[in-house]
PDB file of N, CA and C in Angstrom:
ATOM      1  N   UNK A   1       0.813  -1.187   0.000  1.00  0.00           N
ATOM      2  CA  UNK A   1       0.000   0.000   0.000  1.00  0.00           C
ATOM      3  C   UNK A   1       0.866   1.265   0.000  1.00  0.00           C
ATOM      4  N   UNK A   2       2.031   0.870   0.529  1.00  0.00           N
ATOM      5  CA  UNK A   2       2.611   2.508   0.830  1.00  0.00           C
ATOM      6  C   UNK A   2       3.667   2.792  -0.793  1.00  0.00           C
ATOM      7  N   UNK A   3       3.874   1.669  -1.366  1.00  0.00           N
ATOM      8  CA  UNK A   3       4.447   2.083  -2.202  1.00  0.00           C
ATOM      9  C   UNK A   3       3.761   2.404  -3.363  1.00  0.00           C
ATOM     10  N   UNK A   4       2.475   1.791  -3.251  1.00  0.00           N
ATOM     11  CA  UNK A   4       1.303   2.132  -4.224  1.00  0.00           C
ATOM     12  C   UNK A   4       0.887   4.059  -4.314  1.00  0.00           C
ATOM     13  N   UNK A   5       0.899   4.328  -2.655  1.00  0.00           N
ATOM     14  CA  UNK A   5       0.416   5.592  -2.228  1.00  0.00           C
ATOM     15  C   UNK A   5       1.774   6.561  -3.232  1.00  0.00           C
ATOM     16  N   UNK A   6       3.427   6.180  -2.623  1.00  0.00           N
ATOM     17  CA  UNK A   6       4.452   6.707  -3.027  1.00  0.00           C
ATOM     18  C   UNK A   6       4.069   6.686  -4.906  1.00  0.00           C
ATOM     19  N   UNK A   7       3.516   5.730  -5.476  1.00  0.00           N
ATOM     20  CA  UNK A   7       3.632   5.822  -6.808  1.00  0.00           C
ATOM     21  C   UNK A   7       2.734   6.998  -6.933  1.00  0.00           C
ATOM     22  N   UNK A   8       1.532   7.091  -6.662  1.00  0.00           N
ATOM     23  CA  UNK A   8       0.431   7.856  -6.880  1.00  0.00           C
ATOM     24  C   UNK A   8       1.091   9.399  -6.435  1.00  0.00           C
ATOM     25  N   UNK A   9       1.645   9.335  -5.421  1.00  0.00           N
ATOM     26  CA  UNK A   9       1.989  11.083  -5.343  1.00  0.00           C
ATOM     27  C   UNK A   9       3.200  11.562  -6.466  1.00  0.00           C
ATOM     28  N   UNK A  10       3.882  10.349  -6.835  1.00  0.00           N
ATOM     29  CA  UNK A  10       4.796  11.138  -7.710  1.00  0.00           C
ATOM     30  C   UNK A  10       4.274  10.882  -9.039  1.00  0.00           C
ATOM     31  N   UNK A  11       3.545  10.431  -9.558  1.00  0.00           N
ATOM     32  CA  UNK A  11       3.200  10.784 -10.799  1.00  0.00           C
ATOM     33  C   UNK A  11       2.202  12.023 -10.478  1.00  0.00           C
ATOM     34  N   UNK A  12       1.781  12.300  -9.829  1.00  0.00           N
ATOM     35  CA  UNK A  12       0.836  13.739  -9.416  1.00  0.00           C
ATOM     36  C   UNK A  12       1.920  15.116  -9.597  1.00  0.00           C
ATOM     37  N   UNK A  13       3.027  14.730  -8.563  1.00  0.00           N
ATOM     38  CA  UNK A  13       3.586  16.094  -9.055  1.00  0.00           C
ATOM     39  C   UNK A  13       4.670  15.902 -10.358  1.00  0.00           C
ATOM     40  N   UNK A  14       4.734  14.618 -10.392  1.00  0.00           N
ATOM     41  CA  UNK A  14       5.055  14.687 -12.467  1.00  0.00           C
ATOM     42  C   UNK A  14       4.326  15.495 -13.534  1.00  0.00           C
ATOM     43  N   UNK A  15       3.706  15.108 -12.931  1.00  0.00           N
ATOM     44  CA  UNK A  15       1.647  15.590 -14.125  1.00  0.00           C
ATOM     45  C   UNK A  15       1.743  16.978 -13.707  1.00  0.00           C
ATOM     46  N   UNK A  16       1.751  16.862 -12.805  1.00  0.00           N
ATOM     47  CA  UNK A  16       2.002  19.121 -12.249  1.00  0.00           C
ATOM     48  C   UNK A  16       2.510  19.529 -13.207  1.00  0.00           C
ATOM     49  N   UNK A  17       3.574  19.200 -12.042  1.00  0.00           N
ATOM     50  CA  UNK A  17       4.739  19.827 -12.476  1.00  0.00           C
ATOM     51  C   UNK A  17       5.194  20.019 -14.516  1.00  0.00           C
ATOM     52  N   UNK A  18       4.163  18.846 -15.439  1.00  0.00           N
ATOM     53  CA  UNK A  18       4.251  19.040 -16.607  1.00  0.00           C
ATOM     54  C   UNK A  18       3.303  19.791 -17.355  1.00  0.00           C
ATOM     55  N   UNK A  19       1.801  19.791 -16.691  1.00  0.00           N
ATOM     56  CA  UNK A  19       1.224  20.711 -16.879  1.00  0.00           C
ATOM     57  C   UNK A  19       1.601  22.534 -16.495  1.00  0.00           C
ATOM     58  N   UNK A  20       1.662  22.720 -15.947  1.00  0.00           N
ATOM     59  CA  UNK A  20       2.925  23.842 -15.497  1.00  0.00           C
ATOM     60  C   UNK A  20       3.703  24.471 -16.821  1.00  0.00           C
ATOM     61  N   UNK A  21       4.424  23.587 -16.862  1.00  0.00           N
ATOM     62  CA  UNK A  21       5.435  23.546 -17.992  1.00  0.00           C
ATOM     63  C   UNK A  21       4.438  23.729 -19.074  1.00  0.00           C
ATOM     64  N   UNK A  22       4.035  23.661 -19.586  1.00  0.00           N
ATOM     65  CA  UNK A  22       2.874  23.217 -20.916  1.00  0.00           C
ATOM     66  C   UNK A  22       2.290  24.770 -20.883  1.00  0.00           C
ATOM     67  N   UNK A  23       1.260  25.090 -19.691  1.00  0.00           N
ATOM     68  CA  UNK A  23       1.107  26.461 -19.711  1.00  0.00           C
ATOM     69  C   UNK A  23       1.718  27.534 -20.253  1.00  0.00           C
ATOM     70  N   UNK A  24       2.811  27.501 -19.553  1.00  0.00           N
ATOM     71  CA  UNK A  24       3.682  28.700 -19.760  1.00  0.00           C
ATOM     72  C   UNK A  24       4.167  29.127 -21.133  1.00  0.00           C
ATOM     73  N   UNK A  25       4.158  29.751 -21.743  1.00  0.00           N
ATOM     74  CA  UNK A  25       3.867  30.138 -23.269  1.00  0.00           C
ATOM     75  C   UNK A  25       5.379  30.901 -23.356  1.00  0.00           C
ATOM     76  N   UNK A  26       6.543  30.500 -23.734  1.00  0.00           N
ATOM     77  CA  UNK A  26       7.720  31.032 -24.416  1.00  0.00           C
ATOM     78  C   UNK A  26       7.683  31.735 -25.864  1.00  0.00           C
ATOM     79  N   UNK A  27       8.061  33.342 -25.732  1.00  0.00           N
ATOM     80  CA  UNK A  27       7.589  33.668 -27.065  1.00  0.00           C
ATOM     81  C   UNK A  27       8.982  33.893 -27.479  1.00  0.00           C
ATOM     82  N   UNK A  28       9.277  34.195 -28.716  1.00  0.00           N
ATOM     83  CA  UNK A  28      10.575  34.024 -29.057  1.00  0.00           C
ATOM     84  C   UNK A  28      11.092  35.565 -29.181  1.00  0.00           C
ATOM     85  N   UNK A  29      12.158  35.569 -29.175  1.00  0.00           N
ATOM     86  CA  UNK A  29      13.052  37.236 -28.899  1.00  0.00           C
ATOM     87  C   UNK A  29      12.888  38.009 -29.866  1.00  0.00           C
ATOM     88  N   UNK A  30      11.699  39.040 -30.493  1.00  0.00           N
ATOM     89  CA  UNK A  30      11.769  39.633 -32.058  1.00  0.00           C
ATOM     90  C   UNK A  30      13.107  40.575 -32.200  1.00  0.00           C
ATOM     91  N   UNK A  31      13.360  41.019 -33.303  1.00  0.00           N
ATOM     92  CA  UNK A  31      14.491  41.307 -34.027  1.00  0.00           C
ATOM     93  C   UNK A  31      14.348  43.169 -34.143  1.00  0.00           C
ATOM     94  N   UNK A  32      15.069  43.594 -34.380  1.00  0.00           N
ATOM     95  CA  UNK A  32      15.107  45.158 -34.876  1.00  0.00           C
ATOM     96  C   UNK A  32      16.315  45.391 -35.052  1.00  0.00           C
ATOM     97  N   UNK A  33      16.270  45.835 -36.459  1.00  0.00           N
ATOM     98  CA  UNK A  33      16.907  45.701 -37.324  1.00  0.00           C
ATOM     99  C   UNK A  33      17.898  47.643 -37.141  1.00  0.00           C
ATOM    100  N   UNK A  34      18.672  47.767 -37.253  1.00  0.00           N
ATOM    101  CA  UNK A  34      19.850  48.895 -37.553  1.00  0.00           C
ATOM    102  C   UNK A  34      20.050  49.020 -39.384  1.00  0.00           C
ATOM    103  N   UNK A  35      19.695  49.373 -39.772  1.00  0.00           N
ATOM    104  CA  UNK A  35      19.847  49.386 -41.270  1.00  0.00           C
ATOM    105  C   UNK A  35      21.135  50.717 -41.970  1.00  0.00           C
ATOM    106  N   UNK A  36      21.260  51.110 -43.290  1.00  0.00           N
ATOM    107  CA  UNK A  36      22.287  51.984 -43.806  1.00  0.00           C
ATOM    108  C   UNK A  36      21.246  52.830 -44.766  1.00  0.00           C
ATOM    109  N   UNK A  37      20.956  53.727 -44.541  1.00  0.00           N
ATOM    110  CA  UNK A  37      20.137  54.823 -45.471  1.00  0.00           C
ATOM    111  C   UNK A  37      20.736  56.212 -45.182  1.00  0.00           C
ATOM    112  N   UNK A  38      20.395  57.166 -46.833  1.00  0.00           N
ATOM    113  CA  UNK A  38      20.981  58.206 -46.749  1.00  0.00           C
ATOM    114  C   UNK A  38      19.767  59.315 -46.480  1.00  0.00           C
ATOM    115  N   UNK A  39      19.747  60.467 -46.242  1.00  0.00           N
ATOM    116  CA  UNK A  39      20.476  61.004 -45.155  1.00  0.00           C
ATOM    117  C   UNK A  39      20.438  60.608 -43.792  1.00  0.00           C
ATOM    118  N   UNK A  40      21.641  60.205 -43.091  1.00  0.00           N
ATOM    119  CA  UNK A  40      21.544  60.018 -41.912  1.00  0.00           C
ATOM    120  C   UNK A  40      22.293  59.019 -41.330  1.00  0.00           C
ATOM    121  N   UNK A  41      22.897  58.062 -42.520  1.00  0.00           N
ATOM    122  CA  UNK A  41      23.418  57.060 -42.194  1.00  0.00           C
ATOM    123  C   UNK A  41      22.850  55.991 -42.022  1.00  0.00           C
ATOM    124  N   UNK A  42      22.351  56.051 -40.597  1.00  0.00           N
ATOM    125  CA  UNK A  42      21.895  54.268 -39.664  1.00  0.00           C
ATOM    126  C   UNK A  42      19.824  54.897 -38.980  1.00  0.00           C
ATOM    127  N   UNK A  43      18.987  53.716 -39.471  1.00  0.00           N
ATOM    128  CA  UNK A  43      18.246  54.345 -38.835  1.00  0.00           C
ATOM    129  C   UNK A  43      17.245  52.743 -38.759  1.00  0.00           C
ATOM    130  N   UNK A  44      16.710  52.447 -37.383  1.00  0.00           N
ATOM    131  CA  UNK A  44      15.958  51.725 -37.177  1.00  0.00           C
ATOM    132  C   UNK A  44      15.114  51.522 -38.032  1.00  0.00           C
ATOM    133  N   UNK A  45      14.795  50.229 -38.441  1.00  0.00           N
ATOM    134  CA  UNK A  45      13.826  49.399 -39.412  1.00  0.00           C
ATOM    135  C   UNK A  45      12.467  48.838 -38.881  1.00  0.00           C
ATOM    136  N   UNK A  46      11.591  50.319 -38.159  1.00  0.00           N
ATOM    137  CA  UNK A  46      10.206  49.277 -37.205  1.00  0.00           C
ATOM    138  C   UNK A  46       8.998  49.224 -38.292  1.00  0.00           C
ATOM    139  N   UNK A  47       8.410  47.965 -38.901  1.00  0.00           N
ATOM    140  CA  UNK A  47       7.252  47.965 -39.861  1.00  0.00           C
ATOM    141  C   UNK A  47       7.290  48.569 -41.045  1.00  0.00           C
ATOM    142  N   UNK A  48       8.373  48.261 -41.261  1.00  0.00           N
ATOM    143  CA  UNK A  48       8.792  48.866 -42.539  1.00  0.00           C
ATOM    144  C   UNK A  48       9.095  50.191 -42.573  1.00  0.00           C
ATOM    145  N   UNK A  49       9.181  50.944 -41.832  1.00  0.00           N
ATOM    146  CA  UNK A  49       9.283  52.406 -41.909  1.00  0.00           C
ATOM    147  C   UNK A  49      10.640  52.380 -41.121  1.00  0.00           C
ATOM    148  N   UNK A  50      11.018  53.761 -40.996  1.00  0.00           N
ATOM    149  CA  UNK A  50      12.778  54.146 -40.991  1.00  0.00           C
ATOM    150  C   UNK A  50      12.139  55.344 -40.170  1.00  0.00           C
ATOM    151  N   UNK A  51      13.033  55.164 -38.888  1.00  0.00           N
ATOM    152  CA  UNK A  51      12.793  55.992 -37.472  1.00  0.00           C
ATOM    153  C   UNK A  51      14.131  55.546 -36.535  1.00  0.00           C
ATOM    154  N   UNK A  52      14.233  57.172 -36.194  1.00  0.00           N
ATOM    155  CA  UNK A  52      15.570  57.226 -35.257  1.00  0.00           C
ATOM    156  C   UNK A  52      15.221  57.199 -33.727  1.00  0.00           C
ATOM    157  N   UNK A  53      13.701  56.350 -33.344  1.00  0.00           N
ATOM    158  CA  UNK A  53      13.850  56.503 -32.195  1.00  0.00           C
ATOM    159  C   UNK A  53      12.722  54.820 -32.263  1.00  0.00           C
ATOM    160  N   UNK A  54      12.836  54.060 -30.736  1.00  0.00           N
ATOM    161  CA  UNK A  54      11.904  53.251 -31.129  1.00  0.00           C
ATOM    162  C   UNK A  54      11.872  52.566 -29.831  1.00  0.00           C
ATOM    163  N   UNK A  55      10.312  52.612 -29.099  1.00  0.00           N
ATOM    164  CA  UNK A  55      10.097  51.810 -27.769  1.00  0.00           C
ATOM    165  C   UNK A  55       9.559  50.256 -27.923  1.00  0.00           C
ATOM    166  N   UNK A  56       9.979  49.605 -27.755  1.00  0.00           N
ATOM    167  CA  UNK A  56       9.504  47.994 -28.456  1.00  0.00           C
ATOM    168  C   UNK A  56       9.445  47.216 -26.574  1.00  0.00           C
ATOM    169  N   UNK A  57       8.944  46.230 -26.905  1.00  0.00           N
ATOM    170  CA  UNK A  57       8.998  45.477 -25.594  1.00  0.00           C
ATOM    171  C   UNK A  57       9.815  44.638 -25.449  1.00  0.00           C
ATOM    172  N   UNK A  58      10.509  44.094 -24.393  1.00  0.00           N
ATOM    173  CA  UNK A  58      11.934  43.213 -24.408  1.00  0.00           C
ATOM    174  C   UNK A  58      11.515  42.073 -23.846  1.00  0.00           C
ATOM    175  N   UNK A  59      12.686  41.497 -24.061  1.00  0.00           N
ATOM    176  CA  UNK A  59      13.335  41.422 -24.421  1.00  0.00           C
ATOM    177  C   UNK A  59      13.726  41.597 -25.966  1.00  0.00           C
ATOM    178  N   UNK A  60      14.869  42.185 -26.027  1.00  0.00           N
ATOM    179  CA  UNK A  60      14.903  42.387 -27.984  1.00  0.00           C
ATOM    180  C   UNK A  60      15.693  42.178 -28.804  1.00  0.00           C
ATOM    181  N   UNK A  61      15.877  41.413 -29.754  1.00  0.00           N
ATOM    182  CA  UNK A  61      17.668  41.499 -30.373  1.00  0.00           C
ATOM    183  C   UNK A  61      17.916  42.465 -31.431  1.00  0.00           C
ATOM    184  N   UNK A  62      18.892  42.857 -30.806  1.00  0.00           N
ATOM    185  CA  UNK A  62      19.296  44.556 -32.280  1.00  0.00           C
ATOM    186  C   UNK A  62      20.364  43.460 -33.429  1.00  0.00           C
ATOM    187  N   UNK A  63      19.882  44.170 -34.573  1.00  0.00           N
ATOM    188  CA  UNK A  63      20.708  43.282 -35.431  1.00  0.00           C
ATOM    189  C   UNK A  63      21.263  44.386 -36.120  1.00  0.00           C
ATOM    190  N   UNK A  64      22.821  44.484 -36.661  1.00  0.00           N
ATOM    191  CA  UNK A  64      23.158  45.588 -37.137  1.00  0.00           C
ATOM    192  C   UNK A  64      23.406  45.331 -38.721  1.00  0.00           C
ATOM    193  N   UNK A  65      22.853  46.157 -39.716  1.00  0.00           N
ATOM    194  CA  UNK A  65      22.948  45.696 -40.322  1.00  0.00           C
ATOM    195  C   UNK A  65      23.143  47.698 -41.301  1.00  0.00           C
ATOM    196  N   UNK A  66      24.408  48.049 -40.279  1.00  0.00           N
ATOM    197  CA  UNK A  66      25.052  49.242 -41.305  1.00  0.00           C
ATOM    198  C   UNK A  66      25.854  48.814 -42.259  1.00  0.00           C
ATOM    199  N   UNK A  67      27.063  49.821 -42.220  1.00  0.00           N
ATOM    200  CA  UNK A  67      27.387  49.723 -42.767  1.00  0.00           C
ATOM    201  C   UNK A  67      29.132  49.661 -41.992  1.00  0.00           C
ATOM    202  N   UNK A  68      28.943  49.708 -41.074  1.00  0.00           N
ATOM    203  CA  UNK A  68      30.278  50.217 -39.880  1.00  0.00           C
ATOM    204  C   UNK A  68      29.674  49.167 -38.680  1.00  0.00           C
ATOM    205  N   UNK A  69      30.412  48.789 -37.606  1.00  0.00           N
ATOM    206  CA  UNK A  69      30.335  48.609 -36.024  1.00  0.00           C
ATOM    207  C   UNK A  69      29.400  49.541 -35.771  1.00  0.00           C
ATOM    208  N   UNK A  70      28.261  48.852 -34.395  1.00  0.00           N
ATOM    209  CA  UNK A  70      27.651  49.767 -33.726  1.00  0.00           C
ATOM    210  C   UNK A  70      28.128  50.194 -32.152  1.00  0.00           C
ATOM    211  N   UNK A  71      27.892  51.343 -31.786  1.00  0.00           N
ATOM    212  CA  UNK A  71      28.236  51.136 -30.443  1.00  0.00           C
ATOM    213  C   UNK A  71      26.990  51.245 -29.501  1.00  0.00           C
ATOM    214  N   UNK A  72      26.492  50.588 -28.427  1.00  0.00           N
ATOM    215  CA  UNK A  72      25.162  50.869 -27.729  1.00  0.00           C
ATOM    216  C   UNK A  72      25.738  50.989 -26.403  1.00  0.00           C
ATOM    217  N   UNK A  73      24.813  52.081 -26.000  1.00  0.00           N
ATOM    218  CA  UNK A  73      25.583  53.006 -24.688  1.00  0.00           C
ATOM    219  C   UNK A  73      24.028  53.202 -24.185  1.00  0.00           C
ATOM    220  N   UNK A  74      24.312  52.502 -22.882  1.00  0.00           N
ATOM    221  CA  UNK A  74      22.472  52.773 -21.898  1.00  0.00           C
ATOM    222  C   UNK A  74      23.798  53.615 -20.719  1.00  0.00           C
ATOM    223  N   UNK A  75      23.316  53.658 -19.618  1.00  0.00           N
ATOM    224  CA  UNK A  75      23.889  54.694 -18.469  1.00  0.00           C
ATOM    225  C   UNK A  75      24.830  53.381 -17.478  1.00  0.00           C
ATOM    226  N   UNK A  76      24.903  52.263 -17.616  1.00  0.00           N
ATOM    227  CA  UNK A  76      25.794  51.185 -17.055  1.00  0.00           C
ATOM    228  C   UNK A  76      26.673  50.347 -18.317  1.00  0.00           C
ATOM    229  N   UNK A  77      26.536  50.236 -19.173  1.00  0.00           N
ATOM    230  CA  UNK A  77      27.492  49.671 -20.141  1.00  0.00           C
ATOM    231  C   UNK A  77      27.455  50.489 -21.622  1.00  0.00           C
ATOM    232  N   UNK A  78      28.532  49.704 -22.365  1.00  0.00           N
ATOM    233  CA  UNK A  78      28.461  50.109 -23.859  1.00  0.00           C
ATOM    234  C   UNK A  78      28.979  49.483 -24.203  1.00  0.00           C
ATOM    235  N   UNK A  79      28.252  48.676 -25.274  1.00  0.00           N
ATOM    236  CA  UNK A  79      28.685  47.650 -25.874  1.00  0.00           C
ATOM    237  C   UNK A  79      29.037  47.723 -27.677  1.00  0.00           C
ATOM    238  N   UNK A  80      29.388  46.551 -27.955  1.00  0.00           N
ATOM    239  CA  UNK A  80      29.921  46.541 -29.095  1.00  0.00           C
ATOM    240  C   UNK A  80      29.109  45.932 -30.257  1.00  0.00           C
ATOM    241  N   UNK A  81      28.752  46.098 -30.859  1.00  0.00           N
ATOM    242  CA  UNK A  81      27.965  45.285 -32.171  1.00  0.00           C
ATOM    243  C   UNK A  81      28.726  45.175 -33.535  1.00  0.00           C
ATOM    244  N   UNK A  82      29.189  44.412 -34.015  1.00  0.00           N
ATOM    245  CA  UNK A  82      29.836  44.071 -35.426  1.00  0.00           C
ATOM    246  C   UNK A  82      29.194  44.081 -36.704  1.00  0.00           C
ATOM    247  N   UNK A  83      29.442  44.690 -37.533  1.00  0.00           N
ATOM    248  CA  UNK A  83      28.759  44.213 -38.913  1.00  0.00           C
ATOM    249  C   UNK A  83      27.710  43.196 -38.996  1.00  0.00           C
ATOM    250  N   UNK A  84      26.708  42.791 -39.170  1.00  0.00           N
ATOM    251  CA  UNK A  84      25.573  41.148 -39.203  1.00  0.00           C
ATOM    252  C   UNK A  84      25.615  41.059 -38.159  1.00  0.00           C
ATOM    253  N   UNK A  85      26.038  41.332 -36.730  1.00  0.00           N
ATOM    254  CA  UNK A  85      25.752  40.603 -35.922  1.00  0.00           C
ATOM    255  C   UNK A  85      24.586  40.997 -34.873  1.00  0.00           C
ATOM    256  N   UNK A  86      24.075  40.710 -33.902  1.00  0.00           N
ATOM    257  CA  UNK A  86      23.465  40.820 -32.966  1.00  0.00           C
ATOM    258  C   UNK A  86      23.264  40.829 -31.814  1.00  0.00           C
ATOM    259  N   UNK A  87      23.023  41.362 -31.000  1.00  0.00           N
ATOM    260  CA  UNK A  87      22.881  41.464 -29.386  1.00  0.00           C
ATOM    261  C   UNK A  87      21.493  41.526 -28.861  1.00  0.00           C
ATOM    262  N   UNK A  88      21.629  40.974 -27.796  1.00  0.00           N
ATOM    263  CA  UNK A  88      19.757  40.972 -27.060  1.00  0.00           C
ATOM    264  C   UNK A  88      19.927  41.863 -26.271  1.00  0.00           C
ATOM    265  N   UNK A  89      19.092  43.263 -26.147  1.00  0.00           N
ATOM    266  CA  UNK A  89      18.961  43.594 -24.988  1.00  0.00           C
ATOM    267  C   UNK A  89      17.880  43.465 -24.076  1.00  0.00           C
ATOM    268  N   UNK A  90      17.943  43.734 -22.532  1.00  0.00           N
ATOM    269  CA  UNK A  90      16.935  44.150 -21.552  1.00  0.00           C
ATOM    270  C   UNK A  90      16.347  44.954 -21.725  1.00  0.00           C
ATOM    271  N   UNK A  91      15.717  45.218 -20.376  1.00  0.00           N
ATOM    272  CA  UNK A  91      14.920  46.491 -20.032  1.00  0.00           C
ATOM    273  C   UNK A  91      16.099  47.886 -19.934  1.00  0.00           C
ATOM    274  N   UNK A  92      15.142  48.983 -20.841  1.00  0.00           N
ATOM    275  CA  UNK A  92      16.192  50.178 -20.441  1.00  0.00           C
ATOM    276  C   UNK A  92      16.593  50.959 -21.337  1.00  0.00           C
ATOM    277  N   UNK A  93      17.083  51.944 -21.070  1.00  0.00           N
ATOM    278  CA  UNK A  93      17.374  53.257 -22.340  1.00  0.00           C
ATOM    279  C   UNK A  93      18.954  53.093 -22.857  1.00  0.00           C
ATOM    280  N   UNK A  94      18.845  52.756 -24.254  1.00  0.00           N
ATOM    281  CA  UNK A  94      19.717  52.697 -25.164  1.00  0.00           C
ATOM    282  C   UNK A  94      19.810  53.985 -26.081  1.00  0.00           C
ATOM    283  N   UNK A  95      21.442  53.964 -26.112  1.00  0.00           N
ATOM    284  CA  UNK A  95      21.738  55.284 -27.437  1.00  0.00           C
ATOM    285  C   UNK A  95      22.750  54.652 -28.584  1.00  0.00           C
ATOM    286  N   UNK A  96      22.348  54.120 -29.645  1.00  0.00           N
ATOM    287  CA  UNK A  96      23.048  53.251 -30.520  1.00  0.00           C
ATOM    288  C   UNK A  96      23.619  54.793 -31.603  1.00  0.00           C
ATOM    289  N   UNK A  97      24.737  54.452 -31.880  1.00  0.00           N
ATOM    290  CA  UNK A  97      25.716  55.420 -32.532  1.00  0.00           C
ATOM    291  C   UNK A  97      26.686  54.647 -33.547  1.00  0.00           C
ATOM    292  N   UNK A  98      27.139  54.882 -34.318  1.00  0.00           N
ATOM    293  CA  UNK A  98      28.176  53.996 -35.673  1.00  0.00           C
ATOM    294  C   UNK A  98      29.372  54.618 -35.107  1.00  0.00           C
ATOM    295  N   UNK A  99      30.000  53.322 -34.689  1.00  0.00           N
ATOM    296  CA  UNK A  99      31.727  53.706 -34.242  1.00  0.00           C
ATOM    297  C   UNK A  99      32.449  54.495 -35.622  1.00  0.00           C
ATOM    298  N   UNK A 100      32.964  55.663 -34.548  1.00  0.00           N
ATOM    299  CA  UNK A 100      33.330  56.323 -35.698  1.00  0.00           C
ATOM    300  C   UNK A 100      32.494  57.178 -36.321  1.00  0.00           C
ATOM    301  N   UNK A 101      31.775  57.854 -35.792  1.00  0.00           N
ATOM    302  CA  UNK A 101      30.298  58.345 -36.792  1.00  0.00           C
ATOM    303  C   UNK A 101      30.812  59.987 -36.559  1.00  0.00           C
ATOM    304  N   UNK A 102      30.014  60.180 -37.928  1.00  0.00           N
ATOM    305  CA  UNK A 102      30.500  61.379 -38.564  1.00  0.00           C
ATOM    306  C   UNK A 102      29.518  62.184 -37.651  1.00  0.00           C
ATOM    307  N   UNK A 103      29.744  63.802 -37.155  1.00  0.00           N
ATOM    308  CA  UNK A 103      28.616  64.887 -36.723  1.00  0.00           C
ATOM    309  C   UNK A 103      27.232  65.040 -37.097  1.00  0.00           C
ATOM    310  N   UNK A 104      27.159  64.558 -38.715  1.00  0.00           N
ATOM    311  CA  UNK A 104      25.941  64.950 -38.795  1.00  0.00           C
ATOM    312  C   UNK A 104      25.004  63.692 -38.828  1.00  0.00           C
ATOM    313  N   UNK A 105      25.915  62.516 -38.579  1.00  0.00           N
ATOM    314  CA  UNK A 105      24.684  61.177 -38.660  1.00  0.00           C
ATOM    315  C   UNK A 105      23.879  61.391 -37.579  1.00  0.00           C
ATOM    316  N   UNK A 106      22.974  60.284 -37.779  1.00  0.00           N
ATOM    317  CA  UNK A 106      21.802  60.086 -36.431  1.00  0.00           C
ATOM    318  C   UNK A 106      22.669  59.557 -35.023  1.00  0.00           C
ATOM    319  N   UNK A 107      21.725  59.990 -34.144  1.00  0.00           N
ATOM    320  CA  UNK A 107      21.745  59.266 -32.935  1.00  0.00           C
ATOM    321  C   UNK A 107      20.779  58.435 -32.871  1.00  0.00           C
ATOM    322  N   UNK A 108      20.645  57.264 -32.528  1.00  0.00           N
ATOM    323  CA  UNK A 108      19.257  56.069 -32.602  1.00  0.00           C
ATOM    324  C   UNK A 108      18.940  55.930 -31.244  1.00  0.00           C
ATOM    325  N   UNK A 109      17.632  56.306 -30.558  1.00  0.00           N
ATOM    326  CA  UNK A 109      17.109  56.410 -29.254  1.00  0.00           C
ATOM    327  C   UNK A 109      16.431  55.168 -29.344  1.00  0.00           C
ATOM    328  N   UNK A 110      16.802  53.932 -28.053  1.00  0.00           N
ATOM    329  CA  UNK A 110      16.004  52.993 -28.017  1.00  0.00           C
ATOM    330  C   UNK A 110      15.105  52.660 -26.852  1.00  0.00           C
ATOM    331  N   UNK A 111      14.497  52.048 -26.400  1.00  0.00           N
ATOM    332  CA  UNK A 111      13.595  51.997 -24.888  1.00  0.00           C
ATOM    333  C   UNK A 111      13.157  51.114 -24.975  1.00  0.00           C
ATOM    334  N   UNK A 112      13.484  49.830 -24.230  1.00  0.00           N
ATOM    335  CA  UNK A 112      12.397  48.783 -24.019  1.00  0.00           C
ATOM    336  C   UNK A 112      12.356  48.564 -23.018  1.00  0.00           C
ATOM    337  N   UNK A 113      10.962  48.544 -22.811  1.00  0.00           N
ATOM    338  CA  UNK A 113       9.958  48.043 -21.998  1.00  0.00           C
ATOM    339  C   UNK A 113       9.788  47.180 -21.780  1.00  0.00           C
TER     340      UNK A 113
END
């Protein structure tokens, strides 16, 4: 009996514990894109339209896709982005800039939420 009882409680919190799991809905990390257009240089790619500023919800991956390195500078780090490549960010205020960027290019204001 008791090992009957022991079977019965652990397939219970098996079954939980997998229903649980099953619930919980993983959505996948969307993309935003850094693109190369003139005038201005570099300017976010949201819905098809071209904007130097952009609040999206995060988690998010920036994909750079200038024409130069990006640099992304929130108020605790600054990081590096390469040609094609990509980074995920958090929550928090981003200022993406082209290493090396000339006076009159854009500054790219980011914010996620």
């Amino acid at each position: 009996m008791k090992i009957l009882t022991a079977f019965l409680v652990a397939a219970l919190v098996f079954g939980g514990g997998q229903a649980l799991a099953a619930r919980s809905s993983h959505q996948p990390i969307r993309t935003l894109k850094v693109v190369m257009r003139d005038p201005g240089c570099h300017w976010f790619l949201v819905h098809g339209k071209f904007a130097v500023t952009a609040s999206v919800a995060g988690p998010i991956r920036l994909q750079d896709f200038d024409e130069a390195a990006l640099k992304v500078v929130s108020r605790t780090t600054a990081r590096r982005v390469g040609m094609g490549k990509a980074i995920v960010l958090a929550r928090g205020h981003y200022v993406v800039m082209m290493v090396g960027q000339a006076v009159d290019d854009n500054y790219l204001k980011l914010t996620v939420r």
